[in-house]
PDB file of N, CA and C in Angstrom:
ATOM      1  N   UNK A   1      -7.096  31.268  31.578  1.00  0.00           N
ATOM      2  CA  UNK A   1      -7.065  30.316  32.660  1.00  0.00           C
ATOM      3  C   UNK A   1      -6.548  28.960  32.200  1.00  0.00           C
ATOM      4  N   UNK A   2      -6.615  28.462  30.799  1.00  0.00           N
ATOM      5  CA  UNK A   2      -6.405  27.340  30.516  1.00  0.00           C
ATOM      6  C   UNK A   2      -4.512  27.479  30.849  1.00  0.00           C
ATOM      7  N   UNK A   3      -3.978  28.346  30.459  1.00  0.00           N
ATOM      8  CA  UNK A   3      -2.570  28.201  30.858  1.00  0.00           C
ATOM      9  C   UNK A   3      -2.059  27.923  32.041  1.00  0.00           C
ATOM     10  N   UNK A   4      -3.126  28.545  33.013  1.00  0.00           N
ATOM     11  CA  UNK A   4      -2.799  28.274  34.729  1.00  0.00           C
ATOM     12  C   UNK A   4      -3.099  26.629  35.118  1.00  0.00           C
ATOM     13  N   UNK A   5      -4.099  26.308  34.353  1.00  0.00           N
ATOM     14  CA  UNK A   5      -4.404  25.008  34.314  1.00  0.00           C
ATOM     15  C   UNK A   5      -2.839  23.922  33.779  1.00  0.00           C
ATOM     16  N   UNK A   6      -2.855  24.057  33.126  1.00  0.00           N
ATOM     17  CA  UNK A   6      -1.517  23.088  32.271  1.00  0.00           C
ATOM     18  C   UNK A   6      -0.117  23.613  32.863  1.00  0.00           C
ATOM     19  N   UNK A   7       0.219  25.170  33.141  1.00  0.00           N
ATOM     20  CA  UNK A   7       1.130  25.307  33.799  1.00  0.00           C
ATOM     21  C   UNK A   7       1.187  24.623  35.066  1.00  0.00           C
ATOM     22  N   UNK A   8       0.273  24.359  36.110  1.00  0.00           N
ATOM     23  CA  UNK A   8       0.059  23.947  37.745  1.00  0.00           C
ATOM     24  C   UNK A   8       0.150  22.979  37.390  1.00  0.00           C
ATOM     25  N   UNK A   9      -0.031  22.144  36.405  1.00  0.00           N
ATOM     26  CA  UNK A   9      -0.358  20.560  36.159  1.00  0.00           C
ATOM     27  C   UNK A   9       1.205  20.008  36.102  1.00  0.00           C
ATOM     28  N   UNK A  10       1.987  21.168  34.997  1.00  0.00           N
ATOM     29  CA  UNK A  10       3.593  20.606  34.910  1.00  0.00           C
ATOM     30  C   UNK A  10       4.217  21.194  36.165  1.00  0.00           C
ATOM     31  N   UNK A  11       4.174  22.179  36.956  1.00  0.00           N
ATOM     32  CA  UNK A  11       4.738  22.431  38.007  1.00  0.00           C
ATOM     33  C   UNK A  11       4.675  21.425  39.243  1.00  0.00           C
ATOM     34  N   UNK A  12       3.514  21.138  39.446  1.00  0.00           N
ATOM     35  CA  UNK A  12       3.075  20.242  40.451  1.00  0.00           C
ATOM     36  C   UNK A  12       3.578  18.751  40.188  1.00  0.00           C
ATOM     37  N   UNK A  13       3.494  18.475  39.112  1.00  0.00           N
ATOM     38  CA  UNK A  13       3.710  16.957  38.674  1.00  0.00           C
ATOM     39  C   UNK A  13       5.300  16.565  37.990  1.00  0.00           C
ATOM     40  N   UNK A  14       6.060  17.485  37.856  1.00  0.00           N
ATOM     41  CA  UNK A  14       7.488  17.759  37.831  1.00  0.00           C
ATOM     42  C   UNK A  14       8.364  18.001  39.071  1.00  0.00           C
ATOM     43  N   UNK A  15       7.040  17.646  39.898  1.00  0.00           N
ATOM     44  CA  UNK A  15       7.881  17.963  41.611  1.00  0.00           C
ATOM     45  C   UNK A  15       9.178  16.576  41.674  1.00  0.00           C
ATOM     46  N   UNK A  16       8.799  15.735  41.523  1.00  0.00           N
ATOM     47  CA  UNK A  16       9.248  14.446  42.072  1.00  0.00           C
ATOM     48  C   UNK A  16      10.651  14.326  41.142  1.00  0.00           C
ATOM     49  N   UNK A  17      10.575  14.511  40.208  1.00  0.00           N
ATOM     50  CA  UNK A  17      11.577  14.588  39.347  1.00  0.00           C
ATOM     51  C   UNK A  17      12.757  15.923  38.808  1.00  0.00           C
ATOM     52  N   UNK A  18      13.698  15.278  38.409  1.00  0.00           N
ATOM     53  CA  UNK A  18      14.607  16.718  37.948  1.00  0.00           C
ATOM     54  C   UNK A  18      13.640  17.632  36.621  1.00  0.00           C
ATOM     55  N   UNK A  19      13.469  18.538  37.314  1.00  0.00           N
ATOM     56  CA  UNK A  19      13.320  19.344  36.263  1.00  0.00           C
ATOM     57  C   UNK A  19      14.515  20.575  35.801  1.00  0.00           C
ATOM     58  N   UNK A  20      14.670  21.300  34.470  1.00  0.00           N
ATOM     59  CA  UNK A  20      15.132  21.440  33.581  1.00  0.00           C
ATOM     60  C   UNK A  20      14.983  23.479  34.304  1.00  0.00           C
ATOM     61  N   UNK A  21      15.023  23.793  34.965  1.00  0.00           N
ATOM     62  CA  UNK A  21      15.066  25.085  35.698  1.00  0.00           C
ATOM     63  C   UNK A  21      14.431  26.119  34.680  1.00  0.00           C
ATOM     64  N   UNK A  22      15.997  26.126  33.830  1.00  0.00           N
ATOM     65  CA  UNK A  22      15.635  27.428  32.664  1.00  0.00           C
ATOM     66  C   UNK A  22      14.572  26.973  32.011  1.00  0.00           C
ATOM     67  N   UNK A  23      13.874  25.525  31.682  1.00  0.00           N
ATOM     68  CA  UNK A  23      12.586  25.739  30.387  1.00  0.00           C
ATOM     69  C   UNK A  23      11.552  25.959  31.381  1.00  0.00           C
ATOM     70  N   UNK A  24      11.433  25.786  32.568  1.00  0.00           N
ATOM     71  CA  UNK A  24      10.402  26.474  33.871  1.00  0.00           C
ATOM     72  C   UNK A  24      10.449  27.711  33.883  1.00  0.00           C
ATOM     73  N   UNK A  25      11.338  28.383  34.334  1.00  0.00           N
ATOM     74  CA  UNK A  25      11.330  29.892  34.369  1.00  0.00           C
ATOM     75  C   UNK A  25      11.109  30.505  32.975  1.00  0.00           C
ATOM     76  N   UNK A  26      11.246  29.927  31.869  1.00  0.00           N
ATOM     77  CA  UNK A  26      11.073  30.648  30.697  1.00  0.00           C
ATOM     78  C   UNK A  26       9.949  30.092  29.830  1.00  0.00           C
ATOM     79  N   UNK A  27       9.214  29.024  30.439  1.00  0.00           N
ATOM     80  CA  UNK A  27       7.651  29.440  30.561  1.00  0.00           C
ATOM     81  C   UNK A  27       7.015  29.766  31.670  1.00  0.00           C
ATOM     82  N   UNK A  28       7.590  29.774  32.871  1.00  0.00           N
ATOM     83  CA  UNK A  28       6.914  30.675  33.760  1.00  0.00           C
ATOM     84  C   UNK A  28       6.479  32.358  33.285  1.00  0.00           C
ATOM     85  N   UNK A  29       7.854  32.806  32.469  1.00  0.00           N
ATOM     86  CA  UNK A  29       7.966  34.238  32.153  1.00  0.00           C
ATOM     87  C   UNK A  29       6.703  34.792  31.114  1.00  0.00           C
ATOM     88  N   UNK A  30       6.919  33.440  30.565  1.00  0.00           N
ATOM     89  CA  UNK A  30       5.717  33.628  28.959  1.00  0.00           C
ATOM     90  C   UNK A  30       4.459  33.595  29.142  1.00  0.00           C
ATOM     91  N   UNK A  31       3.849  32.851  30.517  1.00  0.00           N
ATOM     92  CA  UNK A  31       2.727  32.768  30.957  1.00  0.00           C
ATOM     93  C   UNK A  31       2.527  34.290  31.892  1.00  0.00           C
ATOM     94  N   UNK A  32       3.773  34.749  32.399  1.00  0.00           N
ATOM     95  CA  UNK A  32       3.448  36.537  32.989  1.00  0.00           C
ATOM     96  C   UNK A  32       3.009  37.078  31.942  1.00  0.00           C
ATOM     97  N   UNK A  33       3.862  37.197  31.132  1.00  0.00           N
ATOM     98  CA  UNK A  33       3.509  38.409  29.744  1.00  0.00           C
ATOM     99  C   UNK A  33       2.215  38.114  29.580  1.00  0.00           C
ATOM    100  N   UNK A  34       1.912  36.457  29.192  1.00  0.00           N
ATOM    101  CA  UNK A  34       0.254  36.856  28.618  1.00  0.00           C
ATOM    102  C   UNK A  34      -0.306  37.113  29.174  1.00  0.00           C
ATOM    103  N   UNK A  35      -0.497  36.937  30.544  1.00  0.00           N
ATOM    104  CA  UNK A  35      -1.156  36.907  31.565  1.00  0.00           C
ATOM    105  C   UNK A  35      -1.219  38.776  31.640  1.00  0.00           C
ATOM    106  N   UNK A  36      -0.628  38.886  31.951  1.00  0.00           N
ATOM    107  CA  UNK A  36      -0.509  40.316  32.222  1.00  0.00           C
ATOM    108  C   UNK A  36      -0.631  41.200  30.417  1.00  0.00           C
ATOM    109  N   UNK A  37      -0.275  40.862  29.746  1.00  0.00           N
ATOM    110  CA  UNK A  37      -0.886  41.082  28.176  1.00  0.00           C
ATOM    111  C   UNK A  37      -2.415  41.614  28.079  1.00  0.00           C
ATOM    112  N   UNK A  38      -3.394  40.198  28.389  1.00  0.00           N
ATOM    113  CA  UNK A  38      -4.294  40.144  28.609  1.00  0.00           C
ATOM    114  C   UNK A  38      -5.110  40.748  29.217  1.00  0.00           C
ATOM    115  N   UNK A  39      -4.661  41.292  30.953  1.00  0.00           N
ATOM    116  CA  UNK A  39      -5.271  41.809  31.774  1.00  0.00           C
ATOM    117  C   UNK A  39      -5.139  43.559  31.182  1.00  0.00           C
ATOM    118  N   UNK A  40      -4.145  43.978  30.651  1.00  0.00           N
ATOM    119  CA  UNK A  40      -4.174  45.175  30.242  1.00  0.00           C
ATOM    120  C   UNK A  40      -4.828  45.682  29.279  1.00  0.00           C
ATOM    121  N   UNK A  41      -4.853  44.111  27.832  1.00  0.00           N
ATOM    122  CA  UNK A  41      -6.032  44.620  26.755  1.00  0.00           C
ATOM    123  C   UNK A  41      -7.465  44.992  27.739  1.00  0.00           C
ATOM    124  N   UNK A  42      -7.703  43.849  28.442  1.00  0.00           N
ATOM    125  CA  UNK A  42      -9.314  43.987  29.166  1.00  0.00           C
ATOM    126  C   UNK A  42      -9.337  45.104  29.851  1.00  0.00           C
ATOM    127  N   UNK A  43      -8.519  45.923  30.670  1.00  0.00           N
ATOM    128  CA  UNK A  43      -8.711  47.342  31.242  1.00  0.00           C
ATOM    129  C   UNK A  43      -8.871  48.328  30.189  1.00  0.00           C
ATOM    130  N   UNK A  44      -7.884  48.020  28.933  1.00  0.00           N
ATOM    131  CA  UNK A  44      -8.545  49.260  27.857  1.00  0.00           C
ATOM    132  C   UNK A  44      -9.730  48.849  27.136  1.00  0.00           C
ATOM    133  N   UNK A  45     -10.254  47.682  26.744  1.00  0.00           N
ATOM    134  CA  UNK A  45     -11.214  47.464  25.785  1.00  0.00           C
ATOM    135  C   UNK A  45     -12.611  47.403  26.791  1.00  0.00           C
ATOM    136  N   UNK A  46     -12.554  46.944  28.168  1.00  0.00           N
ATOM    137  CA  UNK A  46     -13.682  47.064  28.816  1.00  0.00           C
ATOM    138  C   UNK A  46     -13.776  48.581  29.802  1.00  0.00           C
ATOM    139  N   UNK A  47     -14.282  49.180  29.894  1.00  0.00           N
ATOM    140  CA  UNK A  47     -14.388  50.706  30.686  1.00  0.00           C
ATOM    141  C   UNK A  47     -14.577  50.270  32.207  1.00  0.00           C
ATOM    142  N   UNK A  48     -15.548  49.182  32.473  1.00  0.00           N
ATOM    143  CA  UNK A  48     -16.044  49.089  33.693  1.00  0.00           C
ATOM    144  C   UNK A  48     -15.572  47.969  34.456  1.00  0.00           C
ATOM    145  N   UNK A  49     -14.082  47.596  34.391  1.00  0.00           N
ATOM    146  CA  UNK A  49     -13.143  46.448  34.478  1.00  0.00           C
ATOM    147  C   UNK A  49     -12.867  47.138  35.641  1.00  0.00           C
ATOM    148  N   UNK A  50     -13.524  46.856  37.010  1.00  0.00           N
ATOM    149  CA  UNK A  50     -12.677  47.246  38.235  1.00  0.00           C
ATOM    150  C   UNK A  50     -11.090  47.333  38.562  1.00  0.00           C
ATOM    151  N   UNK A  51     -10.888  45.553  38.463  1.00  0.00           N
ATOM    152  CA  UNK A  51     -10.140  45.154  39.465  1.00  0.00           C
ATOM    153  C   UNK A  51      -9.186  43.799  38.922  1.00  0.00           C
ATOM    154  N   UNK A  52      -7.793  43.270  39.139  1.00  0.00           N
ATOM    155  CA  UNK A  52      -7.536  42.599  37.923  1.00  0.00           C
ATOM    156  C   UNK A  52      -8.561  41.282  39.095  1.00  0.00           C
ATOM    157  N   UNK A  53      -8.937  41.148  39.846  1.00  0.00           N
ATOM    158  CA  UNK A  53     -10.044  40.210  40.277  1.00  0.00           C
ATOM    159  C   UNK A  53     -11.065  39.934  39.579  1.00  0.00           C
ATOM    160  N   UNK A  54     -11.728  41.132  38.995  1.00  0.00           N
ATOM    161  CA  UNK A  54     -12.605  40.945  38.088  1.00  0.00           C
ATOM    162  C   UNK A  54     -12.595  40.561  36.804  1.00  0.00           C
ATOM    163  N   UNK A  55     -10.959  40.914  36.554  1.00  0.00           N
ATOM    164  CA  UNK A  55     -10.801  40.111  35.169  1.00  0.00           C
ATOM    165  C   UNK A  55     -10.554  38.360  34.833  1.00  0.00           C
ATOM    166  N   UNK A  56     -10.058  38.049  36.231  1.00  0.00           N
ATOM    167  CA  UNK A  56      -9.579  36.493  36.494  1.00  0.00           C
ATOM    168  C   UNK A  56     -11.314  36.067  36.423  1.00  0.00           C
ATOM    169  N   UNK A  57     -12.200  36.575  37.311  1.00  0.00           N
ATOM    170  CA  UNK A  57     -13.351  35.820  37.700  1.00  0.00           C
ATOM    171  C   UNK A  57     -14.436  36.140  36.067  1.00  0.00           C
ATOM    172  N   UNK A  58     -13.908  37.217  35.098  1.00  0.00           N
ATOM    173  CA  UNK A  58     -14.322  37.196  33.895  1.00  0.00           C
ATOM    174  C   UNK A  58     -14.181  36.016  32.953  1.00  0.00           C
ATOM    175  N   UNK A  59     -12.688  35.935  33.145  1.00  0.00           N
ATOM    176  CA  UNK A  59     -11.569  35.087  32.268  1.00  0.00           C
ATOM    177  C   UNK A  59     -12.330  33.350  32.725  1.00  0.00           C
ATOM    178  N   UNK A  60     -12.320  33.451  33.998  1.00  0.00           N
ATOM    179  CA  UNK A  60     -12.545  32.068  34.553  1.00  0.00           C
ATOM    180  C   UNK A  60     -14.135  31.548  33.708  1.00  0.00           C
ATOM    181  N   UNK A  61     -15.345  32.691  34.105  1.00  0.00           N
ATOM    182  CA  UNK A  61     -16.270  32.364  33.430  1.00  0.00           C
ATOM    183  C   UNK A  61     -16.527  32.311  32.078  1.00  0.00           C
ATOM    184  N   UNK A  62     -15.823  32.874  31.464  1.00  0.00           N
ATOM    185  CA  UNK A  62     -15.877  32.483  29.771  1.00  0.00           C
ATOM    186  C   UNK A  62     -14.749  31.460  29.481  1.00  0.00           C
ATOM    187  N   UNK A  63     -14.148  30.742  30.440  1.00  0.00           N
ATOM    188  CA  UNK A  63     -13.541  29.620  30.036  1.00  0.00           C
ATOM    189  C   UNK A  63     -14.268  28.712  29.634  1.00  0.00           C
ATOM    190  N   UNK A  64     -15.107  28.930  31.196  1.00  0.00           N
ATOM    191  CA  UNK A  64     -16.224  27.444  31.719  1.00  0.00           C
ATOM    192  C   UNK A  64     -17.100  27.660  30.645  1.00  0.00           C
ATOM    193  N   UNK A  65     -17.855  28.481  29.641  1.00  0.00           N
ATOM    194  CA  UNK A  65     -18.566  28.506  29.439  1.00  0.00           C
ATOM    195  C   UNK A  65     -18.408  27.928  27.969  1.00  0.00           C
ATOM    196  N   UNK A  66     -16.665  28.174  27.122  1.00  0.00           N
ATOM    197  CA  UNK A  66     -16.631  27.778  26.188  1.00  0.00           C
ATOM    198  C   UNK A  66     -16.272  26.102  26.475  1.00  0.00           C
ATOM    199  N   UNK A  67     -16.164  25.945  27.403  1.00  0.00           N
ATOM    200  CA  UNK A  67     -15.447  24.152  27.522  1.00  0.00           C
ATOM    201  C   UNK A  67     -17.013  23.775  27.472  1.00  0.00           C
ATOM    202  N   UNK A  68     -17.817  24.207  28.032  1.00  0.00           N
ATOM    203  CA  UNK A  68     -19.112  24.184  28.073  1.00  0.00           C
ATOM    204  C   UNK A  68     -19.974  23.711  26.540  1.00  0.00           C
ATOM    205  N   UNK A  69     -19.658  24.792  25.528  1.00  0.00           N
ATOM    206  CA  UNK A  69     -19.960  24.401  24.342  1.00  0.00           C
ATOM    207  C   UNK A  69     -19.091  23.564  23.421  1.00  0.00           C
ATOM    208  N   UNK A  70     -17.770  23.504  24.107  1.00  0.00           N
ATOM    209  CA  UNK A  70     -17.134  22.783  23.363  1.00  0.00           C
ATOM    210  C   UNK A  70     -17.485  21.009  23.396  1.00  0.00           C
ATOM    211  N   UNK A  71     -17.729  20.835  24.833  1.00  0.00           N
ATOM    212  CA  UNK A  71     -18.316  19.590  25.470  1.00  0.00           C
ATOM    213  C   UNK A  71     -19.604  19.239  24.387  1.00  0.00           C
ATOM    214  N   UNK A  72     -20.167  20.120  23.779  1.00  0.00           N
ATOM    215  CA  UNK A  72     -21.688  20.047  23.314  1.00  0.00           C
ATOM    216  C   UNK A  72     -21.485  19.790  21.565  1.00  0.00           C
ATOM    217  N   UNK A  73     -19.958  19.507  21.367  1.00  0.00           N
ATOM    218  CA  UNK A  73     -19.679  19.857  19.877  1.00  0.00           C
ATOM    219  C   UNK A  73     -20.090  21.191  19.571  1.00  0.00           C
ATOM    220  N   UNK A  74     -19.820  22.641  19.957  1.00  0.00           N
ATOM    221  CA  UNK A  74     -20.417  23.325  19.491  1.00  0.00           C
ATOM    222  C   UNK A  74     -18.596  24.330  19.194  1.00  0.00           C
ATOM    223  N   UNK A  75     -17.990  24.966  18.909  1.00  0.00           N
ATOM    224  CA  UNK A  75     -17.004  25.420  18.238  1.00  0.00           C
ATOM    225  C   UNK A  75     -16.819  26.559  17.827  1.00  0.00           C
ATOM    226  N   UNK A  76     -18.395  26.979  17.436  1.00  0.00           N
ATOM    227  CA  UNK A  76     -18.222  28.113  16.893  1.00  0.00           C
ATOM    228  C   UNK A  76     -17.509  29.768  17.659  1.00  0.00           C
ATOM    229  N   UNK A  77     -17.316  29.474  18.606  1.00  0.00           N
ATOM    230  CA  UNK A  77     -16.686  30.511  19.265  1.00  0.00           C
ATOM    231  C   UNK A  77     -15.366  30.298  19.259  1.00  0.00           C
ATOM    232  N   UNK A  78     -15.302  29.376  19.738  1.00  0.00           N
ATOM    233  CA  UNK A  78     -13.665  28.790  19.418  1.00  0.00           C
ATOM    234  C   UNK A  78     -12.493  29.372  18.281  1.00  0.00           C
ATOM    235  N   UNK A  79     -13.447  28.945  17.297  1.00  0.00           N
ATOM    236  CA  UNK A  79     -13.254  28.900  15.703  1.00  0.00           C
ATOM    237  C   UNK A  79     -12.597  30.531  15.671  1.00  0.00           C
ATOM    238  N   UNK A  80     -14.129  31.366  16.148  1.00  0.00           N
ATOM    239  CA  UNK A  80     -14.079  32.941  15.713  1.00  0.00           C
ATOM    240  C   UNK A  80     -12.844  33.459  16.665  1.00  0.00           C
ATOM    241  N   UNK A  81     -12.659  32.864  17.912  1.00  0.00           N
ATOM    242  CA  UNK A  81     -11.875  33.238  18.562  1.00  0.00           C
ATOM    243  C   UNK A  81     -10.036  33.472  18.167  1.00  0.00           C
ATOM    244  N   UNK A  82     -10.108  32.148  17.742  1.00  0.00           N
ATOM    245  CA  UNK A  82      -8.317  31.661  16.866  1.00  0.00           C
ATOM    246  C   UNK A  82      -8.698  32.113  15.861  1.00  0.00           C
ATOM    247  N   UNK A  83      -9.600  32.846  15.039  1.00  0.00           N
ATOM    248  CA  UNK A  83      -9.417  33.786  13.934  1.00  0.00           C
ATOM    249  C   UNK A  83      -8.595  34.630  14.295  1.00  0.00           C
ATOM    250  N   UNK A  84      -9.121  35.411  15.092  1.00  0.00           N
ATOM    251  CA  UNK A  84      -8.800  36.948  15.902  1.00  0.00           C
ATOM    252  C   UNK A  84      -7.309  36.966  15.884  1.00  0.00           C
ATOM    253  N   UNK A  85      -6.704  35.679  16.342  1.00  0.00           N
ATOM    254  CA  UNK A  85      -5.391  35.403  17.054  1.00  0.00           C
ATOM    255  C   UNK A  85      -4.632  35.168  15.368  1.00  0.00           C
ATOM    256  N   UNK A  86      -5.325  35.076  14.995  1.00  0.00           N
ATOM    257  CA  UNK A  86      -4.421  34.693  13.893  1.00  0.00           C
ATOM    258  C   UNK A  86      -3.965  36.221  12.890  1.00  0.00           C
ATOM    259  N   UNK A  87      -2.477  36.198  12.889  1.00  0.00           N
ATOM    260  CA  UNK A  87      -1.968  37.584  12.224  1.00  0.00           C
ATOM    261  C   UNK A  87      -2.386  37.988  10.990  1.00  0.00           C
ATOM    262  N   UNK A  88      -2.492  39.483  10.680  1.00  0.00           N
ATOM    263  CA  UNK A  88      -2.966  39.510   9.283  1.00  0.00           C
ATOM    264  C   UNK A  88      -1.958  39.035   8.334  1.00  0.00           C
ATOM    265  N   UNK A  89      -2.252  39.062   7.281  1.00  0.00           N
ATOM    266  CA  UNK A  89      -1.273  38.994   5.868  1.00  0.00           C
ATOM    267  C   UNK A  89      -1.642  39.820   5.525  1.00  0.00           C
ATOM    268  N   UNK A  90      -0.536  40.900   4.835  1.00  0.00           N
ATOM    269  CA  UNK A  90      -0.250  41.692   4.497  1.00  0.00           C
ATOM    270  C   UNK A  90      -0.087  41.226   2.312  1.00  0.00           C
TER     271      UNK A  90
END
């Protein structure tokens, strides 16, 4: 969700001005893939993942919940999280 956040923020607020077409559409595209990336890991890794509704209103609540601890200085999920993301070395 944080991408929908910052994407709507430059879409909306790039109204008034020229914007640059192709670097829009080609992060518009990059925000599908993950977006849709995402929603497909959660249908295989969760069994009982209805609906991609249920994955947005998943996604949405473990946003709130880490801005939540993040607000509190707390990180540690954060931290473990951009582990995950981070590629192995070989």
């Amino acid at each position: 969700m944080r991408c929908t956040i910052v994407l709507e923020f430059d879409i909306v607020h790039s109204a008034g001005r020229m914007v640059n077409i192709a670097l829009l559409c080609t992060n518009l595209e990059a925000y599908l893939k993950s977006v849709l990336t995402a929603l497909l890991a959660a249908f295989g890794r969760i069994p009982t993942l209805a609906s991609p509704t249920e994955f947005f209103i998943r996604t949405e609540h473990s946003y709130a919940s880490e801005r939540e601890l993040l607000g509190r200085g707390d990180a540690g999920r954060l931290k473990a999280f951009l582990k995950e993301l981070k590629p192995q070395q070989v």
